[in-house]
Protein backbone atom coordinates (compact mmCIF):
# COMPACT_ATOMS: atom_id res chain seq x y z
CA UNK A 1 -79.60 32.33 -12.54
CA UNK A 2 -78.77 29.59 -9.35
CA UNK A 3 -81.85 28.25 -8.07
CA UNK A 4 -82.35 30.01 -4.47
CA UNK A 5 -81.89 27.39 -1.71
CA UNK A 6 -84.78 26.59 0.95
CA UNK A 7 -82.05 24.64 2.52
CA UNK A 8 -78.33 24.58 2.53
CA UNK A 9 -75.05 23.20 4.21
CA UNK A 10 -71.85 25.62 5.16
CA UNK A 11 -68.55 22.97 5.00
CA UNK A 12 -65.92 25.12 7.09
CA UNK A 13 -62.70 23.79 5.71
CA UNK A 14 -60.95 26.09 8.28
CA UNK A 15 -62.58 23.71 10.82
CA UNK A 16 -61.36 20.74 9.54
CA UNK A 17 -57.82 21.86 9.26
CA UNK A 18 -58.43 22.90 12.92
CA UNK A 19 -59.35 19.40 13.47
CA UNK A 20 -56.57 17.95 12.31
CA UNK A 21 -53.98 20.11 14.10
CA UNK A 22 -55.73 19.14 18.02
CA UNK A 23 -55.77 15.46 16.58
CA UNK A 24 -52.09 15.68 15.53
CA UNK A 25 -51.09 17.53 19.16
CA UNK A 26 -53.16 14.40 20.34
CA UNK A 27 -51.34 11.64 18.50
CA UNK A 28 -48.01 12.43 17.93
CA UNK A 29 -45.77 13.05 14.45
CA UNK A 30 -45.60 9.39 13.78
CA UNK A 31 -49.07 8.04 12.40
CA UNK A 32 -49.83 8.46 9.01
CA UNK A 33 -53.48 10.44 9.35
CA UNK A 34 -56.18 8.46 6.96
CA UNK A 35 -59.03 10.42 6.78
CA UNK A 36 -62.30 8.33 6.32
CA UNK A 37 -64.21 10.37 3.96
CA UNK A 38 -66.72 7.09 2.68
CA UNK A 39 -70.57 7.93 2.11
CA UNK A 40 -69.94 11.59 0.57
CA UNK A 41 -67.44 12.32 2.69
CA UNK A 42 -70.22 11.63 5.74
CA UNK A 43 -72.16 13.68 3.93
CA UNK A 44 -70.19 16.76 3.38
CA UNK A 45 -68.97 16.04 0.15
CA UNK A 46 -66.70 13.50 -1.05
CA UNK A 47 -64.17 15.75 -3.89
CA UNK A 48 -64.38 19.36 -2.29
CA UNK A 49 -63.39 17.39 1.41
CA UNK A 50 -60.59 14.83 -0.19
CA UNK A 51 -59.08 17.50 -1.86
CA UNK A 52 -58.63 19.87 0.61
CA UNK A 53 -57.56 17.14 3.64
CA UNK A 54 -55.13 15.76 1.33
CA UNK A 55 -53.70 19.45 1.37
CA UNK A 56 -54.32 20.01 4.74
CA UNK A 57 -53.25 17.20 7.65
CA UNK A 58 -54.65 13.97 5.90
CA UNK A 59 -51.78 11.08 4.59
CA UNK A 60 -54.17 8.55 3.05
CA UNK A 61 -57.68 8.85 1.96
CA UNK A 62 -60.38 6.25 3.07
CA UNK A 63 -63.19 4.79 1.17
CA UNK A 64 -65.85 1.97 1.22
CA UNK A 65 -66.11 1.86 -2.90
CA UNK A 66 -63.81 1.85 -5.66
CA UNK A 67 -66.37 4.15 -7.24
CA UNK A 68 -65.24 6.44 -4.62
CA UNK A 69 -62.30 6.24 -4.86
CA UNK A 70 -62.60 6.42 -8.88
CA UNK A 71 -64.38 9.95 -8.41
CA UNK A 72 -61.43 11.01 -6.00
CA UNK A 73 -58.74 9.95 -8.72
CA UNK A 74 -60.72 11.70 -11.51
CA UNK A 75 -60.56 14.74 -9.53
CA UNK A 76 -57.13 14.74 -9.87
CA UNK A 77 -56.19 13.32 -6.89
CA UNK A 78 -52.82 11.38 -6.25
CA UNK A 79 -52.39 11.14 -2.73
CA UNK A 80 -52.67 7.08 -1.39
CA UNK A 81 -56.52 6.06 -1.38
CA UNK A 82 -57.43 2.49 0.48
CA UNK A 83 -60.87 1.14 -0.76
CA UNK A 84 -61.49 -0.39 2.89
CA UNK A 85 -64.74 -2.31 2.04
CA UNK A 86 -64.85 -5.80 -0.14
CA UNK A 87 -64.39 -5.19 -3.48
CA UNK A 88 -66.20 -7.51 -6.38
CA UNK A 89 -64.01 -9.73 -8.49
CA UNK A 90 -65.44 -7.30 -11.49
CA UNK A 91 -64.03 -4.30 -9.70
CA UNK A 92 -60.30 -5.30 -9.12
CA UNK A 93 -58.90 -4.35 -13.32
CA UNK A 94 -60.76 -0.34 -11.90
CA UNK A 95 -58.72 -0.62 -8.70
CA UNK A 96 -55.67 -0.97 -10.38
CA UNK A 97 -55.54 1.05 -13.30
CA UNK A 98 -56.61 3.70 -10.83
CA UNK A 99 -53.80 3.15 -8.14
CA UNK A 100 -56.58 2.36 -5.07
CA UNK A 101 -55.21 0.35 -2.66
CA UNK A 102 -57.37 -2.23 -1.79
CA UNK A 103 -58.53 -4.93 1.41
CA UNK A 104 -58.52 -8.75 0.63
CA UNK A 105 -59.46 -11.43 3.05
CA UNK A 106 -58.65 -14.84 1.21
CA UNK A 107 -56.45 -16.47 -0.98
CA UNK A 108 -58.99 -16.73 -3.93
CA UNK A 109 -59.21 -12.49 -3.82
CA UNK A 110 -55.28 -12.44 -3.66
CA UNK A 111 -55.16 -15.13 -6.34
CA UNK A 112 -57.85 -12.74 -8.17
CA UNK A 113 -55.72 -9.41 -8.06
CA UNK A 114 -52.30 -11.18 -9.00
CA UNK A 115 -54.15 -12.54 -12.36
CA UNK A 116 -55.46 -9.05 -13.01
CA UNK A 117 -52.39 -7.25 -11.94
CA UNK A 118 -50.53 -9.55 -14.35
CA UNK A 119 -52.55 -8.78 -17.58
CA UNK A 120 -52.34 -5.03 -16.77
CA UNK A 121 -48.54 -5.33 -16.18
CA UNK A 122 -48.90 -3.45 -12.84
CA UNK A 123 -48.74 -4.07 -9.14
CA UNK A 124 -51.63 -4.41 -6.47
CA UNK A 125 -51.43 -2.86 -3.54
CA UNK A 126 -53.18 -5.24 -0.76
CA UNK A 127 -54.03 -4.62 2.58
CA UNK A 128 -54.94 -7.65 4.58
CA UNK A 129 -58.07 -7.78 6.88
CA UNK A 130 -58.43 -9.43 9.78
CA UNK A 131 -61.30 -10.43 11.71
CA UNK A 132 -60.67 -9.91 15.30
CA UNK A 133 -64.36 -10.17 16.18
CA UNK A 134 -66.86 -7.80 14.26
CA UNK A 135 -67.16 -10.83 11.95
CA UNK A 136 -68.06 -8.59 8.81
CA UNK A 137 -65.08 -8.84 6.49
CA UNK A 138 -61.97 -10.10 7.39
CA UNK A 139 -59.46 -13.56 7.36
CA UNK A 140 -59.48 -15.59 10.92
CA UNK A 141 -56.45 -14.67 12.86
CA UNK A 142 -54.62 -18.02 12.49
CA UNK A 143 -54.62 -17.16 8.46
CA UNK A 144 -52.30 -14.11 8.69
CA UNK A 145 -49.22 -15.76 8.36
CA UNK A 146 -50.23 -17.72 5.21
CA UNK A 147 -52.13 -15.66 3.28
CA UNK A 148 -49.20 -12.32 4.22
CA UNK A 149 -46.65 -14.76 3.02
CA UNK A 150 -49.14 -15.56 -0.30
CA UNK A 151 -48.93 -12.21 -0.99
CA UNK A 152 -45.33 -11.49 -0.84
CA UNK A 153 -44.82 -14.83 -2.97
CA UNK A 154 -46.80 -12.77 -5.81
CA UNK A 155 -45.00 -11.21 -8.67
CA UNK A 156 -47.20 -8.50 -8.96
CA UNK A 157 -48.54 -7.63 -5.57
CA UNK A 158 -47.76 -6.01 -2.61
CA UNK A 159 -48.72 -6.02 0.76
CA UNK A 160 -49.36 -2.51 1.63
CA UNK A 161 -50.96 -3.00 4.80
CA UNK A 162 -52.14 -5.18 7.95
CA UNK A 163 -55.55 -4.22 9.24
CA UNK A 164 -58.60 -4.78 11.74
CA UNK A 165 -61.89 -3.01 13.26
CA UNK A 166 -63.36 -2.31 16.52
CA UNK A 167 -66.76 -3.16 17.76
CA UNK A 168 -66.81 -0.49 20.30
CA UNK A 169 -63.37 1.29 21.24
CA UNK A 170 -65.55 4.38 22.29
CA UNK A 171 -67.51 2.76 25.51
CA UNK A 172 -66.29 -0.96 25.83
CA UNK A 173 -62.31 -1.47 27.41
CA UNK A 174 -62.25 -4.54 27.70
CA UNK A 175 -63.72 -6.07 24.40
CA UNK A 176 -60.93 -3.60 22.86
CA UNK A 177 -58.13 -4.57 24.75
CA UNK A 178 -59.52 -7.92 23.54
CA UNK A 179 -59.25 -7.13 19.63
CA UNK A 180 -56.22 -5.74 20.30
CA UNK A 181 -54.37 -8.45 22.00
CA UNK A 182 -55.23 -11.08 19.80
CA UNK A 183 -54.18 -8.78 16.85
CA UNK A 184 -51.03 -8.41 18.04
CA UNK A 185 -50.87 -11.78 18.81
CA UNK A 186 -51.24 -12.77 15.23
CA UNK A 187 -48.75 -10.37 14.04
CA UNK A 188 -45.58 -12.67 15.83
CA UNK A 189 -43.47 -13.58 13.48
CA UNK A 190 -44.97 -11.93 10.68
CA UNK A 191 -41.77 -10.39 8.60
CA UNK A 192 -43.00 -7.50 6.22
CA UNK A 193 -41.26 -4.56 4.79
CA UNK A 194 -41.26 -1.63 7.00
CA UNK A 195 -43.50 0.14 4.43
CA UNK A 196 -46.34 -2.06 5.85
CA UNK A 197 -49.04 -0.13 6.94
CA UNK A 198 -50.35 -1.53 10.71
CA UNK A 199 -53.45 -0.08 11.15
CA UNK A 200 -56.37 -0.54 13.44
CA UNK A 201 -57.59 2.30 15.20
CA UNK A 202 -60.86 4.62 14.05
CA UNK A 203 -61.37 7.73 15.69
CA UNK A 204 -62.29 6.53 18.94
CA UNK A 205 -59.64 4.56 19.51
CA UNK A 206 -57.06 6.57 17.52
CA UNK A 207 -58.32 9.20 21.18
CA UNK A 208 -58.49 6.53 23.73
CA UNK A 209 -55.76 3.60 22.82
CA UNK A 210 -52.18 4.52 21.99
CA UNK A 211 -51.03 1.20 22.01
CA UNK A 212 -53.77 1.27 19.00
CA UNK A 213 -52.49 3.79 16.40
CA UNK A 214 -49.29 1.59 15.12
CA UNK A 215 -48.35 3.14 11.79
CA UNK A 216 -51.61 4.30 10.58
CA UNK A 217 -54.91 5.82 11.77
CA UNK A 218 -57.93 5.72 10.41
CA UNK A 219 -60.05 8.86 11.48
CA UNK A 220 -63.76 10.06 10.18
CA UNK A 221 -66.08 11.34 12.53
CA UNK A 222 -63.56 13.50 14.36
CA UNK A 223 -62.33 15.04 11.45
CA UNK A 224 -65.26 16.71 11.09
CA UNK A 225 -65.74 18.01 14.37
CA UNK A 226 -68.36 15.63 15.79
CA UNK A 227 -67.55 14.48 19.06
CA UNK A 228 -70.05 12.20 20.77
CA UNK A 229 -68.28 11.40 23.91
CA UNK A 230 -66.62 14.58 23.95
CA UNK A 231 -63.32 12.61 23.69
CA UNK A 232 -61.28 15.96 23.42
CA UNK A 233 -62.79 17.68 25.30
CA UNK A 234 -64.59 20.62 23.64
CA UNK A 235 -61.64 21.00 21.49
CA UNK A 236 -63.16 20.41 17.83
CA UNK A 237 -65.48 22.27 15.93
CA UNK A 238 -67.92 21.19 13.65
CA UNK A 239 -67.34 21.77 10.11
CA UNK A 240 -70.90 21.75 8.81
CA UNK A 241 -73.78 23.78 9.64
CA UNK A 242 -77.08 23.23 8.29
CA UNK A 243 -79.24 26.02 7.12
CA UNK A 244 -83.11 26.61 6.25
CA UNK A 245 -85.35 29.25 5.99
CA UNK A 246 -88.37 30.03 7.54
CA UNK A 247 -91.37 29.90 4.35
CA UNK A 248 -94.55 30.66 6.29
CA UNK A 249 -96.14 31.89 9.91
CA UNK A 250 -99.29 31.16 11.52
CA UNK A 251 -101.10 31.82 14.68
CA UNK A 252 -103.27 28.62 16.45
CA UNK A 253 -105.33 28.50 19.06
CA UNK A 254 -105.11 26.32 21.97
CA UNK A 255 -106.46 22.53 21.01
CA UNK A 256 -105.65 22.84 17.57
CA UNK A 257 -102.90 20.47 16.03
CA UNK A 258 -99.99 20.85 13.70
CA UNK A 259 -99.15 18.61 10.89
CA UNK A 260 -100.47 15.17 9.60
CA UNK A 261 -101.85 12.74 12.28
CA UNK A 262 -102.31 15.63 14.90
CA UNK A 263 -99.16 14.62 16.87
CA UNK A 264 -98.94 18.03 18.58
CA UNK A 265 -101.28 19.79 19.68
CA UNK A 266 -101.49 23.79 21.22
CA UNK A 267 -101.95 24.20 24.56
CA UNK A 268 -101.63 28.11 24.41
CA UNK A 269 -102.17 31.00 21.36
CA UNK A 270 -99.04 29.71 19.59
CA UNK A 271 -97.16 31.30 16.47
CA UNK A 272 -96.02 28.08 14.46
CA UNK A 273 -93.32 28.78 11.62
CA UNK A 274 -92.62 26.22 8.85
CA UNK A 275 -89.65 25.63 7.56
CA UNK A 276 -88.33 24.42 3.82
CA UNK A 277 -86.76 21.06 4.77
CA UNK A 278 -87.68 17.62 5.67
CA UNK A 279 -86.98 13.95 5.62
CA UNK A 280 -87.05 14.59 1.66
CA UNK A 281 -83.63 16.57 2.74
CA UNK A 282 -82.63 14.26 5.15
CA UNK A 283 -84.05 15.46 8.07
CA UNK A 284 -85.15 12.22 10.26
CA UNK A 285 -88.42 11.67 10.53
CA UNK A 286 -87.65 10.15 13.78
CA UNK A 287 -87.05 13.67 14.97
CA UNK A 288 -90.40 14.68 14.84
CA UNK A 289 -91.16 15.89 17.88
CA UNK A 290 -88.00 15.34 19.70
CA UNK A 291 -85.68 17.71 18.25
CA UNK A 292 -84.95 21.57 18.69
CA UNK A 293 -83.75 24.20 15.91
CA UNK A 294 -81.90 27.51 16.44
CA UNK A 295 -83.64 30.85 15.35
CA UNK A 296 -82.54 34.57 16.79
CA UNK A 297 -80.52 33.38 19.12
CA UNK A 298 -82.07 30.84 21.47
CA UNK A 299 -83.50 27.30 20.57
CA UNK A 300 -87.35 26.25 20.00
CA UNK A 301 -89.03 22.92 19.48
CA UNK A 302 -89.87 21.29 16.17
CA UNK A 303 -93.44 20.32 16.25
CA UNK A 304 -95.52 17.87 14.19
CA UNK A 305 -94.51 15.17 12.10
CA UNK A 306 -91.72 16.42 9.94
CA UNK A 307 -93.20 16.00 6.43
CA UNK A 308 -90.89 15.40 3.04
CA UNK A 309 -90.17 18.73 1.98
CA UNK A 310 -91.36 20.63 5.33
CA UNK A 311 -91.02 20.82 9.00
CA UNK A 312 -92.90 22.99 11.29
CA UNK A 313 -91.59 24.85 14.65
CA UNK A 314 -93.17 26.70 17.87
CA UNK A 315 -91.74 30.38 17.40
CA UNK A 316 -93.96 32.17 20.37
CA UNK A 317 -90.92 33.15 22.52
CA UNK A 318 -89.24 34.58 19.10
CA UNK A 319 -89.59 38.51 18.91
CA UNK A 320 -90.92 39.23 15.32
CA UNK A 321 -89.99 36.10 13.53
CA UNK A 322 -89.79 36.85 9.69
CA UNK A 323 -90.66 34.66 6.29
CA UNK A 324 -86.96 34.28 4.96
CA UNK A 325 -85.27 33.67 8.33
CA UNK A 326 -82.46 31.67 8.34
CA UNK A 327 -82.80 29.25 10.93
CA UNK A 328 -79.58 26.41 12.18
CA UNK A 329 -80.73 22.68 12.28
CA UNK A 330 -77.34 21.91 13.15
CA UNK A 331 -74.37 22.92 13.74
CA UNK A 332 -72.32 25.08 16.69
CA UNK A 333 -75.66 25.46 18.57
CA UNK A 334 -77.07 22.40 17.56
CA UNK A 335 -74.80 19.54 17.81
CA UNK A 336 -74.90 16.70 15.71
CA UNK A 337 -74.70 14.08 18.56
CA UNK A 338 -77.95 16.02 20.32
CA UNK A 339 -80.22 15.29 17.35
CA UNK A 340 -78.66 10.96 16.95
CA UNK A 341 -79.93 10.63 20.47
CA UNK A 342 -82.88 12.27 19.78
CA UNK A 343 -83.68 10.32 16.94
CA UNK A 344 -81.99 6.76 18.62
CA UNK A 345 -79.75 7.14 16.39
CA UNK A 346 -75.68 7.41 15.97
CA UNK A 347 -74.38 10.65 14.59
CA UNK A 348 -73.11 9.30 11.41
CA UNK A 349 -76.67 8.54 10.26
CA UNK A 350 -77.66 12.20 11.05
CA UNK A 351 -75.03 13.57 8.47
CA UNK A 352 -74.72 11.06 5.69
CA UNK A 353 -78.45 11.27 5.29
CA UNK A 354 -78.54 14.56 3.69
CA UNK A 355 -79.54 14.63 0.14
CA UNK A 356 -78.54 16.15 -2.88
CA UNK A 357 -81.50 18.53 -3.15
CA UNK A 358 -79.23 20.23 0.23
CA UNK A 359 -76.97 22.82 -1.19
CA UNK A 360 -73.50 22.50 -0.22
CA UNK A 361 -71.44 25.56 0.24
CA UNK A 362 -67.54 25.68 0.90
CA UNK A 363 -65.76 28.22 3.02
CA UNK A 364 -62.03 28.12 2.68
């Protein structure tokens, strides 16, 4: 018999699909859509989401791992995968046998995959990163030409694609315009096969810069419906919604407190409901006190610390609140974005951080 879940999340694929179409409208027919589905798919699963995006409005699938991108492959997978983080030495014979396509920033990796490549009798698919100015992984500008032309020199490699990242295309114009320029500065005079991927632009940008979304875009948080700036405008929906039930009720009376340390205390007779989840599930800590949950239709405050497996809400405006009430943490009435700022925190943190122990369930 399947356990019975104090806590679950519903992934609506029908959502996503949605997603895609308004960021389609949005960008035109020409960009290749890469979905970024690294960290579990931001935490709503990394094979059920692949698989169905690759069916469903995404080109290319984007990790951070080769073990990602292993897992995708070994689910049968066989639609183009980019590994877009820095891969070991160790890890390049796995990225080829598996057919990931992978980022290099110097001539010792591209040495490194043409050696490899070689004994495997295969080709390596390289994308070349470039560090406009996030300074996390990436060749200097002024190295494109030379280490492009390195590449193409290479009997078995190939240079699948020309790339860069954003430090903040969501809030900051003119540090993006920046990037941009002196990207497309160091592309003159680069000659590569039109099969070349140019890509720079994540989901903010992929909304805000045209001029950004060249042959490829690389979208994640959009995707899946979250929206922090509201950068189209109402028009997504959030494909996961996270459950819980309510376990136990209790009555206090004014100047009693709730939860380790005291943090909150009653002011009023207050009915106090606890629910089965907690940071142990992913729910921030850093929420404690700051966040609201949806029950019967309206919202109420979380109260108290939130403990591991346990959190504990004010339910007195709730009409006949029940043990076994399903209560949203997040979700349509709850938006991801609300609870990041609550907890000083961006909205990918509030997602990938669910655990295992959080049931996933998909609705096609």
């Amino acid at each position: 018999m399947e356990p019975y879940p104090r806590t679950w999340a519903e992934i609506n694929f029908p959502a996503m699909a949605h997603n895609f179409r308004v960021i389609r409208s949005h960008i035109g027919p020409t960009p290749k859509i890469g979905l970024v589905c690294k960290a579990d798919a931001y935490g709503h699963g990394l094979v059920p989401v692949g698989r169905f995006a690759a069916r469903n409005g995404a080109d290319w699938l984007c990790v951070a791992s080769v073990q990602e991108g292993v897992a995708l492959r070994d689910s049968g997978l066989d639609c183009p995968i980019m590994v877009m983080s820095p891969t070991l030495p160790v890890e390049a014979g796995q990225a080829i046998f598996y057919n990931l396509d992978v980022f290099v920033e110097s001539s010792a990796a591209i040495q490194h995959y043409q050696t490899t490549a070689a004994s495997q009798d295969r080709i390596a698919r390289l994308h070349l990163k470039v560090d406009t100015g996030l300074h996390r992984f990436g060749c200097t500008p002024n190295q494109i030409l030379s280490l492009t032309r390195e590449i193409q020199s290479q009997s078995n490699l190939f240079l699948a694609g020309i790339a860069q990242h954003f430090l903040n295309s969501s809030s900051n114009p003119e540090r993006t315009n920046a990037q941009l320029s002196t990207f497309h500065q160091s592309l003159t005079n680069l000659e590569v096969p039109e099969e070349t991927l140019i890509h720079t632009a994540n989901s903010a940008a992929t909304a805000l810069y045209p001029e950004s979304r060249h042959s490829l875009v690389r979208v994640g948080m959009h995707a899946y419906g979250i929206d922090p700036d509201n950068l189209y405008q109402n028009q997504l929906i959030p494909v996961m919604r996270w459950f819980t039930r309510i376990t136990s009720l209790r009555h206090v009376a004014p100047g009693e407190t709730v939860s380790y340390n005291g943090t909150w205390q009653a002011t009023t007779p207050s009915t106090i409901a606890t629910l089965g989840v907690g940071y142990g599930d992913g729910y921030p800590r850093a929420l404690s006190n700051k966040s609201e949950v949806f029950l019967q239709g309206q919202t109420v405050p979380q109260v108290g610390l939130v403990c591991m497996d346990q959190i504990m809400i004010e339910v007195t405006t709730v009409p006949n609140p029940q043990i076994g009430d399903v209560v949203e943490l997040l979700g349509e009435n709850i938006r991801v974005p609300t609870l990041a700022r609550a907890a000083d925190t961006n909205s990918h943190e509030i997602v990938t951080r669910l655990m295992t122990r959080v049931n996933r369930r998909y609705v096609y």
